[in-house]
PDB file of N, CA and C in Angstrom:
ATOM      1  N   UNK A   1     -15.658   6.323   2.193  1.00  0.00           N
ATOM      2  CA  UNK A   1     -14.471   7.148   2.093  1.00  0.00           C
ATOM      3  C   UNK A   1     -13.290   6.255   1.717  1.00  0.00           C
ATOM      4  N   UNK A   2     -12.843   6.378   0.368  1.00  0.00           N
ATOM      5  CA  UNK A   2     -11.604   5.290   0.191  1.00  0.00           C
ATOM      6  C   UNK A   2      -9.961   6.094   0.802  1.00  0.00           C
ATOM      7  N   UNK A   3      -9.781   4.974   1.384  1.00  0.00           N
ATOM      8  CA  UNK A   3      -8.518   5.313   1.884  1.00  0.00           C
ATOM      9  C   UNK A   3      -7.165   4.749   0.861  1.00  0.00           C
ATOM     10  N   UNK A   4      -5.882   4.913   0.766  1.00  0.00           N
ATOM     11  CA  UNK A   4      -4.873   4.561   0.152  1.00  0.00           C
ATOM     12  C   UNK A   4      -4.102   3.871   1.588  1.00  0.00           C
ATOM     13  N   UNK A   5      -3.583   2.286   1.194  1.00  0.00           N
ATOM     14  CA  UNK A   5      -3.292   2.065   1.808  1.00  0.00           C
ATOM     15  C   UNK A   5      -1.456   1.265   1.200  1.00  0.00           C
ATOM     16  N   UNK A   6      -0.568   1.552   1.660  1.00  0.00           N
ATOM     17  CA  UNK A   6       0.515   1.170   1.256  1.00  0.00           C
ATOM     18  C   UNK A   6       0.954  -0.174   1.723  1.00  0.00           C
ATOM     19  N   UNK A   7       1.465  -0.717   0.291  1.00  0.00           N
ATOM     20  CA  UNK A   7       1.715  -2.141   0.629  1.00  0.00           C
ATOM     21  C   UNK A   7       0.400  -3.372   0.412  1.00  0.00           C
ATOM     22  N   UNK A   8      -0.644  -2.658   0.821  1.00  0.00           N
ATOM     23  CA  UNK A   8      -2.182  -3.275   0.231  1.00  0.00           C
ATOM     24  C   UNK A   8      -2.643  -3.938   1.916  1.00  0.00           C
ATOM     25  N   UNK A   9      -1.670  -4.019   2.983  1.00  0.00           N
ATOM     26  CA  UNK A   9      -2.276  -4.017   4.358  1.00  0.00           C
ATOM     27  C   UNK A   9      -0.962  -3.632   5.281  1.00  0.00           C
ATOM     28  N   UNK A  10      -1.918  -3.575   6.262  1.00  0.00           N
ATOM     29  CA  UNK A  10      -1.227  -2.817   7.442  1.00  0.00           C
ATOM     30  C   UNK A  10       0.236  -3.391   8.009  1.00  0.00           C
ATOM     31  N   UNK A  11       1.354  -2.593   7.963  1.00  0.00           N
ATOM     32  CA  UNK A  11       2.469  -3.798   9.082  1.00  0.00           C
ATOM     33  C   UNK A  11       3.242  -4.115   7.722  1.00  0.00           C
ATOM     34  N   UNK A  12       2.985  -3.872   6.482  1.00  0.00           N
ATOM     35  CA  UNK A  12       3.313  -4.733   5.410  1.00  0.00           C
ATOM     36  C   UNK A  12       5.055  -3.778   4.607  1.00  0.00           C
ATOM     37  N   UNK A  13       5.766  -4.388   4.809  1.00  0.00           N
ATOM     38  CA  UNK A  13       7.035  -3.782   4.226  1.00  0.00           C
ATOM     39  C   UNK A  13       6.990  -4.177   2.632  1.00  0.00           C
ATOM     40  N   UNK A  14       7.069  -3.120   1.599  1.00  0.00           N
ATOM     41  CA  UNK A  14       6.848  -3.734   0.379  1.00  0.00           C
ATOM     42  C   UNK A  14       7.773  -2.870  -0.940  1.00  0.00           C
ATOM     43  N   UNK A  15       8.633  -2.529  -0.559  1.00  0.00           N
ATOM     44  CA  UNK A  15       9.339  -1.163  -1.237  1.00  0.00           C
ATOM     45  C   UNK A  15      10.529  -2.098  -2.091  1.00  0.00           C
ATOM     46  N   UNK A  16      10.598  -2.117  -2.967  1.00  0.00           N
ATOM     47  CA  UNK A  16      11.789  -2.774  -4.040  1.00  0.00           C
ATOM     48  C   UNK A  16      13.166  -2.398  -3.441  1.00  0.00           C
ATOM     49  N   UNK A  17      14.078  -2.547  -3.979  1.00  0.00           N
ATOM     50  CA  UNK A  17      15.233  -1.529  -4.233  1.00  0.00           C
ATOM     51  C   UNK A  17      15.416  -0.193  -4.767  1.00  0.00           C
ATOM     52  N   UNK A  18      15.852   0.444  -4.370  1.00  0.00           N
ATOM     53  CA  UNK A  18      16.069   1.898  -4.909  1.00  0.00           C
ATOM     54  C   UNK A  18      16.594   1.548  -6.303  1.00  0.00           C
ATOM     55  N   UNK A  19      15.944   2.700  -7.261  1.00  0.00           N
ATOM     56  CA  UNK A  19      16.407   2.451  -8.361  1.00  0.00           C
ATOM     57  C   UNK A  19      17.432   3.472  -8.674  1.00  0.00           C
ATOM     58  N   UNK A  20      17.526   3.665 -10.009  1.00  0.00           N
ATOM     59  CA  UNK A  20      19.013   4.071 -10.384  1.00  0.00           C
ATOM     60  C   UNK A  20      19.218   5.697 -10.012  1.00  0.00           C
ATOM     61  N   UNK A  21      17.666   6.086  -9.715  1.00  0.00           N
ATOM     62  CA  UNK A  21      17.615   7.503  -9.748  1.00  0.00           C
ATOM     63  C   UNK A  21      16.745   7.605  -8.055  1.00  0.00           C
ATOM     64  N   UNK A  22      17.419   7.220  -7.265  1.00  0.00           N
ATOM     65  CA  UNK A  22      17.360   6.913  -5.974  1.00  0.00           C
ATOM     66  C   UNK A  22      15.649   7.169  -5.280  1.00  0.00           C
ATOM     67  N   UNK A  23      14.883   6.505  -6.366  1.00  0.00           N
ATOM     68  CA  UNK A  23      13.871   5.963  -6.055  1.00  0.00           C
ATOM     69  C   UNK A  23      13.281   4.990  -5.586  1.00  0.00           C
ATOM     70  N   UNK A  24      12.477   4.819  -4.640  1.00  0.00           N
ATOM     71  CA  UNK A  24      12.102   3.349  -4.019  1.00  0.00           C
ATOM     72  C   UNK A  24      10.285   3.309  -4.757  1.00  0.00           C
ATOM     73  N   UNK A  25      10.272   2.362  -5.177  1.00  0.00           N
ATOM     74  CA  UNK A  25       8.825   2.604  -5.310  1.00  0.00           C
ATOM     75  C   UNK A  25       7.529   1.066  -4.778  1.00  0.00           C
ATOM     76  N   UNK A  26       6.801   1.546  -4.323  1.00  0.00           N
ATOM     77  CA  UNK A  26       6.226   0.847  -3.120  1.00  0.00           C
ATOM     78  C   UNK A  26       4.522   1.014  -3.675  1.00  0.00           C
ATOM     79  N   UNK A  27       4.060  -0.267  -4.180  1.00  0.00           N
ATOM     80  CA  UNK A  27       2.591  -1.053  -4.328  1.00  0.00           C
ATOM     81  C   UNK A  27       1.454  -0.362  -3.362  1.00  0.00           C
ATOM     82  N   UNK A  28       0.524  -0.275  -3.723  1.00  0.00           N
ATOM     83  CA  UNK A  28      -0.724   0.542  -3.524  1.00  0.00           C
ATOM     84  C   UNK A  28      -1.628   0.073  -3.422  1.00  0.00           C
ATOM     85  N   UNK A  29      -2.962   0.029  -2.553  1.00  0.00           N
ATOM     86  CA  UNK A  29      -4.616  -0.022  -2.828  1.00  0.00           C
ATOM     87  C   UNK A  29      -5.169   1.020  -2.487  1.00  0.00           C
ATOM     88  N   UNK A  30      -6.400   1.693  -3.582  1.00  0.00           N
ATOM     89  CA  UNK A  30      -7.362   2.351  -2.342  1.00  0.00           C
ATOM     90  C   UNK A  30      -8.452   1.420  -2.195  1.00  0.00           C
ATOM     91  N   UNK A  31      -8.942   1.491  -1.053  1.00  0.00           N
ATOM     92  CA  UNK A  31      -9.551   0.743  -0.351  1.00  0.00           C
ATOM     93  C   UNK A  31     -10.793   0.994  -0.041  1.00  0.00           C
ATOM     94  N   UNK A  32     -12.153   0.595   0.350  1.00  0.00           N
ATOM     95  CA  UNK A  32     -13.439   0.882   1.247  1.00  0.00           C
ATOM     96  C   UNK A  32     -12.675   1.211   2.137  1.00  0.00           C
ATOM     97  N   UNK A  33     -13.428   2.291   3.402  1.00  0.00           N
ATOM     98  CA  UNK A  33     -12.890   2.495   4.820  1.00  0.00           C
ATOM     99  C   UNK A  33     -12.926   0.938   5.781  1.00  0.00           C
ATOM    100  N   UNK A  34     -14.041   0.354   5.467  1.00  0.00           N
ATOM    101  CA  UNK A  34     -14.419  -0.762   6.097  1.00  0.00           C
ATOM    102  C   UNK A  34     -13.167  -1.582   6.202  1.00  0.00           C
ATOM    103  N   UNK A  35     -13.378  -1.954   4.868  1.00  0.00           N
ATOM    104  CA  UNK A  35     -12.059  -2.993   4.720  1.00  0.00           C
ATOM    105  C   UNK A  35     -10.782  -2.770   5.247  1.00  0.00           C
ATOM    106  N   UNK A  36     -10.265  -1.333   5.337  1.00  0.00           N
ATOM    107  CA  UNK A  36      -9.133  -0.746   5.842  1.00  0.00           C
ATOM    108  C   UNK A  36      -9.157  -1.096   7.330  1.00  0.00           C
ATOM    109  N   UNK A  37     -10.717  -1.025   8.168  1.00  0.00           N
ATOM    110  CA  UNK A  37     -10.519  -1.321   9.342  1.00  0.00           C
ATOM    111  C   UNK A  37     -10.762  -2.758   9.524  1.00  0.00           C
ATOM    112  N   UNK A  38     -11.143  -3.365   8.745  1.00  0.00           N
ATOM    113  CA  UNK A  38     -11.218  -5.164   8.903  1.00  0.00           C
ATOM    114  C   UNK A  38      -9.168  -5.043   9.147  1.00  0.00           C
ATOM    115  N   UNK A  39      -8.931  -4.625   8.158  1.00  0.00           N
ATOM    116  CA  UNK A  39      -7.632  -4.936   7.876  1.00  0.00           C
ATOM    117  C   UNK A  39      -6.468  -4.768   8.967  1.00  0.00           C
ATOM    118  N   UNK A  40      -7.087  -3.785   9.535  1.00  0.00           N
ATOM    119  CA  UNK A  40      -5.814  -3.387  10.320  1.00  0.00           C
ATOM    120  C   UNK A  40      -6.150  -3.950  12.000  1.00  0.00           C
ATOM    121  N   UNK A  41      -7.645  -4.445  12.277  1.00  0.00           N
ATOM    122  CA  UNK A  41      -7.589  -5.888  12.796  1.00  0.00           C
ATOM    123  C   UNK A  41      -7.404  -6.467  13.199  1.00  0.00           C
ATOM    124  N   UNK A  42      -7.490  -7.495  11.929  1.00  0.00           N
ATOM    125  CA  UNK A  42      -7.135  -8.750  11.646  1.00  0.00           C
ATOM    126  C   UNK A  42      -5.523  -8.518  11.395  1.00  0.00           C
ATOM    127  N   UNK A  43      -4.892  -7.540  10.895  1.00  0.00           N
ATOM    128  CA  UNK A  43      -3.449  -7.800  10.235  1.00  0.00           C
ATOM    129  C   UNK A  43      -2.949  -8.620   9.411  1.00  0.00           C
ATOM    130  N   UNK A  44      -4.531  -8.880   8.082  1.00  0.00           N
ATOM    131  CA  UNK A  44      -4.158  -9.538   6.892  1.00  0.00           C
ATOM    132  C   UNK A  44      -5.047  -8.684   5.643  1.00  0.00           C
ATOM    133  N   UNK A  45      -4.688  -8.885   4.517  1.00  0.00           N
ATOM    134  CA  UNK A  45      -5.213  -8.385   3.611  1.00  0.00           C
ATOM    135  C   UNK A  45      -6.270  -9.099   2.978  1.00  0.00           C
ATOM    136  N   UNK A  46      -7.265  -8.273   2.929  1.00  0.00           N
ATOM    137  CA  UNK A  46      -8.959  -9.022   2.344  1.00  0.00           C
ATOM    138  C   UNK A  46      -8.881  -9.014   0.888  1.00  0.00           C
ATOM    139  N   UNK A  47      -7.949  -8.540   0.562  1.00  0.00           N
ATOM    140  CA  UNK A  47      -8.034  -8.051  -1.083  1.00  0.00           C
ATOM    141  C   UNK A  47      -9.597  -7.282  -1.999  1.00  0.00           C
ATOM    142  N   UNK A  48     -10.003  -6.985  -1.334  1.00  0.00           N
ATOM    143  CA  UNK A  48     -10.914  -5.610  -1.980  1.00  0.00           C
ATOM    144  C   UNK A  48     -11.001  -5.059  -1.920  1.00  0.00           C
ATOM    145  N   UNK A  49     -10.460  -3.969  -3.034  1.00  0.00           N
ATOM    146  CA  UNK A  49      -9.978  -2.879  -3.517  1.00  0.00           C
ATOM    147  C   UNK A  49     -10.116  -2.074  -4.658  1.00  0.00           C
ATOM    148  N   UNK A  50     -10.820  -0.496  -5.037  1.00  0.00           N
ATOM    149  CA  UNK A  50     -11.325  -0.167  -5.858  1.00  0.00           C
ATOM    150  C   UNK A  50     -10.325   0.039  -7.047  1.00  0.00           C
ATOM    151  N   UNK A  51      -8.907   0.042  -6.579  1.00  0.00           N
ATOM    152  CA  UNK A  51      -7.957   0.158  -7.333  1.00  0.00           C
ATOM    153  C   UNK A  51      -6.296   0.151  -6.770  1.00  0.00           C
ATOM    154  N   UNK A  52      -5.679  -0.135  -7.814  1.00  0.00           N
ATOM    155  CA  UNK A  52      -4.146  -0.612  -7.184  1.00  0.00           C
ATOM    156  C   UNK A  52      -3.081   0.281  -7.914  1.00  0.00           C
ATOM    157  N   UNK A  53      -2.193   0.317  -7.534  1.00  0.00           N
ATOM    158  CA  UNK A  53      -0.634   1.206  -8.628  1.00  0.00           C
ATOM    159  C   UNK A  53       0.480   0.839  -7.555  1.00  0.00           C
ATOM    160  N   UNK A  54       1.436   1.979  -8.475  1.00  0.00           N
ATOM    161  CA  UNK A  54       2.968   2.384  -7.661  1.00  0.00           C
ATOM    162  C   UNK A  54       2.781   3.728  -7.746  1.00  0.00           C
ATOM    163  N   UNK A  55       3.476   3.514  -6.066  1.00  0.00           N
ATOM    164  CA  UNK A  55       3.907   5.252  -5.944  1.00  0.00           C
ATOM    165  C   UNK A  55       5.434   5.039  -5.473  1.00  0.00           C
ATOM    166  N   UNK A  56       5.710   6.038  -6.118  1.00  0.00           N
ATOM    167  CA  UNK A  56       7.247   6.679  -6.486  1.00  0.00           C
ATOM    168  C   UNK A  56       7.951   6.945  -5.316  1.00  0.00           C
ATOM    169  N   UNK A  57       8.540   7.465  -4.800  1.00  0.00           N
ATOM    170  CA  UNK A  57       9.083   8.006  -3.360  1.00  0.00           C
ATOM    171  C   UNK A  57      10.484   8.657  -3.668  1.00  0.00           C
ATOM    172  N   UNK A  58      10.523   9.757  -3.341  1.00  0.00           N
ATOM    173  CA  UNK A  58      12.894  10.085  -3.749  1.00  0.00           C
ATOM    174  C   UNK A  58      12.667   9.747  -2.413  1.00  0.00           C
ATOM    175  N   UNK A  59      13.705   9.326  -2.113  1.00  0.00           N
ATOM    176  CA  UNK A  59      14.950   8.601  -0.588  1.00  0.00           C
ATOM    177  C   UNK A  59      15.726   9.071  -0.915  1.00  0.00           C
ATOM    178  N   UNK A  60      16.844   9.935  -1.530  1.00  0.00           N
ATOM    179  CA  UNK A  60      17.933  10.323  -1.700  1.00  0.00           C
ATOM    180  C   UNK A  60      18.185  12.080  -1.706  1.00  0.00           C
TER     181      UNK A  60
END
């Protein structure tokens, strides 16, 4: 079951600056379930991951 995990591990603050159109946008993995629970753990990132992006967020 892949999970999406923000920031790419647990605890992890990773959000840029808001941009001009009062967006914050904040780094991505989905993940194995496994790894998600190695991850959250340990409270470090294993780095394997079926895939990565940005997601968008309005804050404003």
């Amino acid at each position: 079951m892949p999970i999406k995990q923000r920031c790419g591990t647990p605890g992890r603050t990773c959000a840029a600056a808001l941009d001009a159109h009062g967006y914050a946008h904040y780094y991505y993995e989905v993940e194995p379930l496994g790894v998600f629970i190695i991850e959250n753990v340990f409270g470090s990132d294993v780095g394997l991951y079926y895939t990565s992006g940005e997601e968008v967020v309005k804050v404003r």
